[in-house]
Protein backbone atom coordinates (compact mmCIF):
# COMPACT_ATOMS: atom_id res chain seq x y z
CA UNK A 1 27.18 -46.32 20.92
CA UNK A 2 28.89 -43.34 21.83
CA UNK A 3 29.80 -42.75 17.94
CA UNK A 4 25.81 -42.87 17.12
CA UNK A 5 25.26 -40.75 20.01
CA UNK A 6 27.78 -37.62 18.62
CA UNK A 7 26.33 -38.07 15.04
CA UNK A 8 23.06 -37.65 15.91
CA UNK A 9 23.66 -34.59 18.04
CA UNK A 10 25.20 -33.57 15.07
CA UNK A 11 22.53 -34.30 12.61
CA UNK A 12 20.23 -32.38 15.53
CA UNK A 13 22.67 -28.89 14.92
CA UNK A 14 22.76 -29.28 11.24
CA UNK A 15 18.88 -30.15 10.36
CA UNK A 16 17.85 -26.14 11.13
CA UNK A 17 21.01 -25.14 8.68
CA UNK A 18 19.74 -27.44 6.12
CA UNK A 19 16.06 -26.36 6.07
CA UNK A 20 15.06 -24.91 2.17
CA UNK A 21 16.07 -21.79 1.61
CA UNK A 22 12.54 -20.91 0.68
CA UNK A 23 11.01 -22.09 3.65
CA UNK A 24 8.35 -19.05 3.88
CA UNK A 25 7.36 -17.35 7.72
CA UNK A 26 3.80 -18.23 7.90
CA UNK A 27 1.38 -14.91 8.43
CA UNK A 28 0.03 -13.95 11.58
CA UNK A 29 -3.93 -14.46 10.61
CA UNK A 30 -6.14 -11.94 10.27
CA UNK A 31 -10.18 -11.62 11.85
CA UNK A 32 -12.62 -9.73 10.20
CA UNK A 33 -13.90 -7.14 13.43
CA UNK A 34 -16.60 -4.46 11.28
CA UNK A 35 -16.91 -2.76 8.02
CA UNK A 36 -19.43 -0.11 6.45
CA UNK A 37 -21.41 -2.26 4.64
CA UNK A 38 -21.94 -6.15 4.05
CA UNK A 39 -20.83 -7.13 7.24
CA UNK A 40 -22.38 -10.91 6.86
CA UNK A 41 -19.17 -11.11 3.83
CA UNK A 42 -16.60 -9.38 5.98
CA UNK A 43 -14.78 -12.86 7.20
CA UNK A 44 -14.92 -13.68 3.22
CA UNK A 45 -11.88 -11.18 2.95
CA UNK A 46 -10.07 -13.15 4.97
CA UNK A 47 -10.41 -16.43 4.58
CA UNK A 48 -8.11 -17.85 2.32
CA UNK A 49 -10.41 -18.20 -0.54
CA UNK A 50 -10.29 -15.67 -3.69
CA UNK A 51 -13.44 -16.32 -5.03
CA UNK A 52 -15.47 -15.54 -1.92
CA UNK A 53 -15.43 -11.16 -1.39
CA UNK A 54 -16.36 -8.53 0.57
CA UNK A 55 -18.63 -5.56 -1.41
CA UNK A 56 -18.28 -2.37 0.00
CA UNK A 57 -19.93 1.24 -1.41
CA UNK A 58 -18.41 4.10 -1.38
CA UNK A 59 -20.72 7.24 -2.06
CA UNK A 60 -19.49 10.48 -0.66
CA UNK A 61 -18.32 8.70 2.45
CA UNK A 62 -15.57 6.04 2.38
CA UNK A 63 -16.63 1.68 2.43
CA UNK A 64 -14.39 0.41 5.42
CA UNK A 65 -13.68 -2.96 6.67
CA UNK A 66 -11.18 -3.38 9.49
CA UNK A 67 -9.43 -7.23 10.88
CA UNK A 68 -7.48 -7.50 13.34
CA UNK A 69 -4.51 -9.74 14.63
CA UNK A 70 -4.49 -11.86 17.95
CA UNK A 71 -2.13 -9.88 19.21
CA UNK A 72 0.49 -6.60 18.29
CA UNK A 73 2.83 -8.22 15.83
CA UNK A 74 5.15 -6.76 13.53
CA UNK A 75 4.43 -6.90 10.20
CA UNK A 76 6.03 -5.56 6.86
CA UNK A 77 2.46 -4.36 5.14
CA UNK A 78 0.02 -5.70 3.25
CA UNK A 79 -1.59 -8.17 0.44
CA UNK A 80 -4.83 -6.54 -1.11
CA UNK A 81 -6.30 -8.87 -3.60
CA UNK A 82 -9.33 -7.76 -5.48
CA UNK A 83 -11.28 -6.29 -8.62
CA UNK A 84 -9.70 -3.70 -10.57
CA UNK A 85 -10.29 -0.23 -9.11
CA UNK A 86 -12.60 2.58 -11.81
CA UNK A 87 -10.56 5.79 -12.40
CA UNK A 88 -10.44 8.37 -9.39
CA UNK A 89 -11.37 5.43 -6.63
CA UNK A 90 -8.45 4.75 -4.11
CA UNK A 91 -7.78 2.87 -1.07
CA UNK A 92 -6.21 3.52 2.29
CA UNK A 93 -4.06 1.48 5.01
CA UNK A 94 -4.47 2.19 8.61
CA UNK A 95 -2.63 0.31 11.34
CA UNK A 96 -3.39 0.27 14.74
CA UNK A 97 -0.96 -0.97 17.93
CA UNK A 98 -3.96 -1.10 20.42
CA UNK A 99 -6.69 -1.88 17.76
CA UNK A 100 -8.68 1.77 19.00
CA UNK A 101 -6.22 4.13 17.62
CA UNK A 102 -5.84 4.22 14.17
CA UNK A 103 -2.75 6.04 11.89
CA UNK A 104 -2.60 6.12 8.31
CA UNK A 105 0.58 4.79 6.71
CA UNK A 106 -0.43 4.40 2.64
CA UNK A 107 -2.60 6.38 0.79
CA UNK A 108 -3.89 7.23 -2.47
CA UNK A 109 -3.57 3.28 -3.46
CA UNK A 110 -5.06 1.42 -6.54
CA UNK A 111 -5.46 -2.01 -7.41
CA UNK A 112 -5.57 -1.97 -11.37
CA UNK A 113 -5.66 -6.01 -12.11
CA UNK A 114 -7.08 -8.73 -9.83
CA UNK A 115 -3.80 -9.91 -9.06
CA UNK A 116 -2.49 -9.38 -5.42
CA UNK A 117 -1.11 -6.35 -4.79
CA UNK A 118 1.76 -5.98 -2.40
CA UNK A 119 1.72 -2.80 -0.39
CA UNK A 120 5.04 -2.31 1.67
CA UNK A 121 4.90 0.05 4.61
CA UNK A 122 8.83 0.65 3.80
CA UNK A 123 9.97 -0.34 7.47
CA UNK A 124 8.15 -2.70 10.63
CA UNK A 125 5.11 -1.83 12.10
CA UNK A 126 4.11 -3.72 15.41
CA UNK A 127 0.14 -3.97 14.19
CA UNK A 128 -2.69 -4.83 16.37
CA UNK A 129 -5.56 -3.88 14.35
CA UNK A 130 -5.82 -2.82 10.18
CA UNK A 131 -8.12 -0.80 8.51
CA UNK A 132 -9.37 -0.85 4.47
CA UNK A 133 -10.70 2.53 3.60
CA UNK A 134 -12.40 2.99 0.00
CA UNK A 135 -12.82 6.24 -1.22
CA UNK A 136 -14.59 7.14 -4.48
CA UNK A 137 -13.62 10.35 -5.90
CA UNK A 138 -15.41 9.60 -9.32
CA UNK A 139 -18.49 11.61 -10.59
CA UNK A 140 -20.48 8.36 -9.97
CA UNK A 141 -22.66 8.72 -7.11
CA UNK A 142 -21.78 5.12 -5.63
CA UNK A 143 -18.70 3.15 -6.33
CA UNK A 144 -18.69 -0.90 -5.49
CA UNK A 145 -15.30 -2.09 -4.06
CA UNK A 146 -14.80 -5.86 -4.20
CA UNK A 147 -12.06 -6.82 -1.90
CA UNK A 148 -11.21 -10.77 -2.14
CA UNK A 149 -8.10 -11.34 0.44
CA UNK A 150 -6.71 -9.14 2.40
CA UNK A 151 -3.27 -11.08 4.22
CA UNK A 152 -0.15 -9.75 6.26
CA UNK A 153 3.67 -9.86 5.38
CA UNK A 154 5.62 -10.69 8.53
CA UNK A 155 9.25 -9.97 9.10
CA UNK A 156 11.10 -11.63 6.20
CA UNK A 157 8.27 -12.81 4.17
CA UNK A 158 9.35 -13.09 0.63
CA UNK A 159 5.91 -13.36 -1.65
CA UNK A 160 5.87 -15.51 -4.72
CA UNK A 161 6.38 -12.85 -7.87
CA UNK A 162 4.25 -14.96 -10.53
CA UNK A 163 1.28 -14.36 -7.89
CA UNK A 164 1.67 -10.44 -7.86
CA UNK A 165 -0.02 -7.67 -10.08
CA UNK A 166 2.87 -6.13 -11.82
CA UNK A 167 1.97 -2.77 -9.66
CA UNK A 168 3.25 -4.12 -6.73
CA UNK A 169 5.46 -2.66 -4.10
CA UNK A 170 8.95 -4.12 -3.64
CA UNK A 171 9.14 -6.17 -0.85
CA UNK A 172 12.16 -4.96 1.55
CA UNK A 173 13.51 -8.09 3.34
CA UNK A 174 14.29 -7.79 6.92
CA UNK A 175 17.31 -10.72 6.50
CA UNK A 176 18.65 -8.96 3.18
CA UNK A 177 18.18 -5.39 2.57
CA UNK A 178 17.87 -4.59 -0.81
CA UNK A 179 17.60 -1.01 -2.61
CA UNK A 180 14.66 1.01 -2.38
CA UNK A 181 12.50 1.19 -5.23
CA UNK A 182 12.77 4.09 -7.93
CA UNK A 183 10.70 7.22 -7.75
CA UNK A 184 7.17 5.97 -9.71
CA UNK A 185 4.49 8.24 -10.96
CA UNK A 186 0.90 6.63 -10.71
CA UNK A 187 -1.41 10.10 -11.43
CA UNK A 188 -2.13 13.79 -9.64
CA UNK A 189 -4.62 15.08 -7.57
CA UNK A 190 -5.94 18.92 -7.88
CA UNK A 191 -7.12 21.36 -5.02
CA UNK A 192 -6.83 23.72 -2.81
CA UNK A 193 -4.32 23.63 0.38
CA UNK A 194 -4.16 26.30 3.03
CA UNK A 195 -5.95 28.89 0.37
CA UNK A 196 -3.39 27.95 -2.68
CA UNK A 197 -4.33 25.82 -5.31
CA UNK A 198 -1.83 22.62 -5.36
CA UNK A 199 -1.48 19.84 -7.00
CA UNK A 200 -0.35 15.84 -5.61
CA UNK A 201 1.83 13.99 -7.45
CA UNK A 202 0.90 10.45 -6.36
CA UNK A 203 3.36 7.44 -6.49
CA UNK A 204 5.90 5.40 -4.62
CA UNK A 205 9.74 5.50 -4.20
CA UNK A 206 9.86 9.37 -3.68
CA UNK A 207 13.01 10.04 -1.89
CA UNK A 208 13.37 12.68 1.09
CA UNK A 209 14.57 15.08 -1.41
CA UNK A 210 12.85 16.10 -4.40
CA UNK A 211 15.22 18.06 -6.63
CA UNK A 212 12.18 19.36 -9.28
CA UNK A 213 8.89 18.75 -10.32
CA UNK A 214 7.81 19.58 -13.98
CA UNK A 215 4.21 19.69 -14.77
CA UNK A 216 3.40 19.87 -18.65
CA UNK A 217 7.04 21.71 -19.18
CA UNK A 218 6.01 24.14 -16.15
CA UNK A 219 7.92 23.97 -13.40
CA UNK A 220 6.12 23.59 -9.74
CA UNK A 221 7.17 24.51 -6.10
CA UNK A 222 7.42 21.21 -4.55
CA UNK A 223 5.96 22.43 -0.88
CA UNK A 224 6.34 18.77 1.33
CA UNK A 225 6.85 15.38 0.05
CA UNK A 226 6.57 12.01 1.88
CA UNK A 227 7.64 8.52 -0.15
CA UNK A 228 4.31 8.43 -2.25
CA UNK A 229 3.21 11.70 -2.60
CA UNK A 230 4.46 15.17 -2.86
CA UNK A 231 2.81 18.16 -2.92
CA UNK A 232 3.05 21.83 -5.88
CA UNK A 233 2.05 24.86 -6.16
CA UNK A 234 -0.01 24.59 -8.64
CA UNK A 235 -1.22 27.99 -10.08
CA UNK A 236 -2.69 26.33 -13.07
CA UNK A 237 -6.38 25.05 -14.37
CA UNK A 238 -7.09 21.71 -14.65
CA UNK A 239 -7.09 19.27 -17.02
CA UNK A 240 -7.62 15.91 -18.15
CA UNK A 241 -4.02 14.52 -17.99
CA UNK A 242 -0.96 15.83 -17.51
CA UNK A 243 2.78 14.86 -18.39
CA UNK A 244 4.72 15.12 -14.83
CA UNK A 245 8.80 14.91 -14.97
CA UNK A 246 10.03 14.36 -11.67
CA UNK A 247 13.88 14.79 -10.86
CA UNK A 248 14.59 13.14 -7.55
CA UNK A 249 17.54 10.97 -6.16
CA UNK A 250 19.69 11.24 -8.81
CA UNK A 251 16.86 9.43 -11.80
CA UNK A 252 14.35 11.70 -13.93
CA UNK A 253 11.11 10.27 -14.68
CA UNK A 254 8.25 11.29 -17.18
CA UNK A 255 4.72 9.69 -17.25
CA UNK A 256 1.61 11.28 -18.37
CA UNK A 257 -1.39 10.63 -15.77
CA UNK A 258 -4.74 11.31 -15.41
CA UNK A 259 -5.52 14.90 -13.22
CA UNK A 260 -8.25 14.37 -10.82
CA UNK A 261 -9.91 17.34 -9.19
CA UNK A 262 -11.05 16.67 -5.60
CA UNK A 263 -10.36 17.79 -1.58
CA UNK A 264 -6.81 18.13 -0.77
CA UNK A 265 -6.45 17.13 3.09
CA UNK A 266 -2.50 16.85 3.72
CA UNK A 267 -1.76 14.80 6.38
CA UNK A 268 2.26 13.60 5.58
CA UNK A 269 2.80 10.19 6.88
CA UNK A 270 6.17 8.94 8.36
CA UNK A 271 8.56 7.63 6.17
């Protein structure tokens, strides 16, 4: 008896030790709260399903839809299924901790296949609230979003890569660090900034310190940067694309992206 008695205390200790390895944590569950348009289809974004979505329309204003949690919990960002995004449309992220006040902490974001797309904040956020915004900065007077599943990453969540669009941000594990992803070019964004005319090199990966930004073999002033955009001098016209070399932590890399021309309002988000 007392034999059977040690072994199964035993086989009580060693059960949590022997659970899979690829056990997942289960995300906190979103609620769809309001959006801009379609509200009736708002709890379609969240509910599990990928062939049920939300429509929103951006014309000169931004399409919004904001969930939230049941209560603050940190998270690691995002999962943003839905259609592929027309040229010169992004998205936003805004978090909340008390589901009133919102900050942003990704911009300038693009789904371009109708895979998910994982969208990393880079380190915890304790998240009450999250807001969608669409903005369309096409020549198209209205711009349809269609947003199928929007889900959560909490604290160690390791997503399944087959499922992802191959645009997706790195995952950074909580358990296991791992190296932060590479400096990546996705396009640039022309205007005016404090009476100069600049130009944002959109991405992800930028490190704290940009050593030089090359803009059709010109080189810019890089004036701020955060880790997905940075912002030239850029005393330059416009033009349709533009090939971009970027120096920055020790990698150059060269991509030629589109140039779209619209309001520059810098706003640098933590890293």
């Amino acid at each position: 008896m007392v034999l059977v008695l040690r072994l199964g205390l035993l086989l009580a200790l060693l059960l949590p030790l022997m659970a899979p390895a690829s056990a997942q944590t289960p995300a906190p569950k979103l609620t769809f709260v309001a959006a801009s348009h379609n509200r009736a289809k708002g709890p379609d974004a969240v509910d599990g399903d990928r062939s049920t979505t939300w429509l929103g329309l951006a014309r000169r204003e931004p399409a919004w839809i904001t969930f939230r949690l049941d209560a603050a919990t940190p998270i690691m960002g995002v999962v943003v299924t839905m259609a592929p995004m027309p040229a010169s449309t992004y998205y936003h992220v805004d978090v909340s901790k008390d589901g009133e006040t919102f900050e942003t902490v990704l911009k300038d974001l693009q789904n371009r296949t109708d895979k998910p797309a994982v969208r990393a904040f880079g380190s915890l956020r304790e998240v009450k609230a999250l807001r969608l915004r669409f903005e369309n900065g096409s020549r198209q007077p209205v711009i349809p979003f269609s947003l199928s599943e929007v889900t959560v990453l909490p604290a160690g969540a390791v997503p399944d890569a087959a499922e992802l669009s191959y645009d997706a941000l790195p995952v950074v594990l909580a358990q296991t660090p791992s190296p932060a992803p590479g400096p990546r070019i996705l396009g640039t964004v022309m205007g005016r900034h404090e009476g100069d005319r600049v130009l944002v090199v959109v991405g992800d990966g930028f490190p704290e310190q940009v050593e030089a930004v090359m803009v059709n073999d010109r080189k810019v002033q890089v004036l701020e940067s955060t880790s997905t955009q940075i912002l030239c001098r850029y005393p330059f016209s416009k033009q349709a694309k533009v090939t971009v070399v970027l120096k920055a932590g020790g990698r150059t890399v060269t991509r030629k992206v589109p140039m779209v021309q619209r309001e520059v309002r810098w706003q640098p988000a933590e890293r």
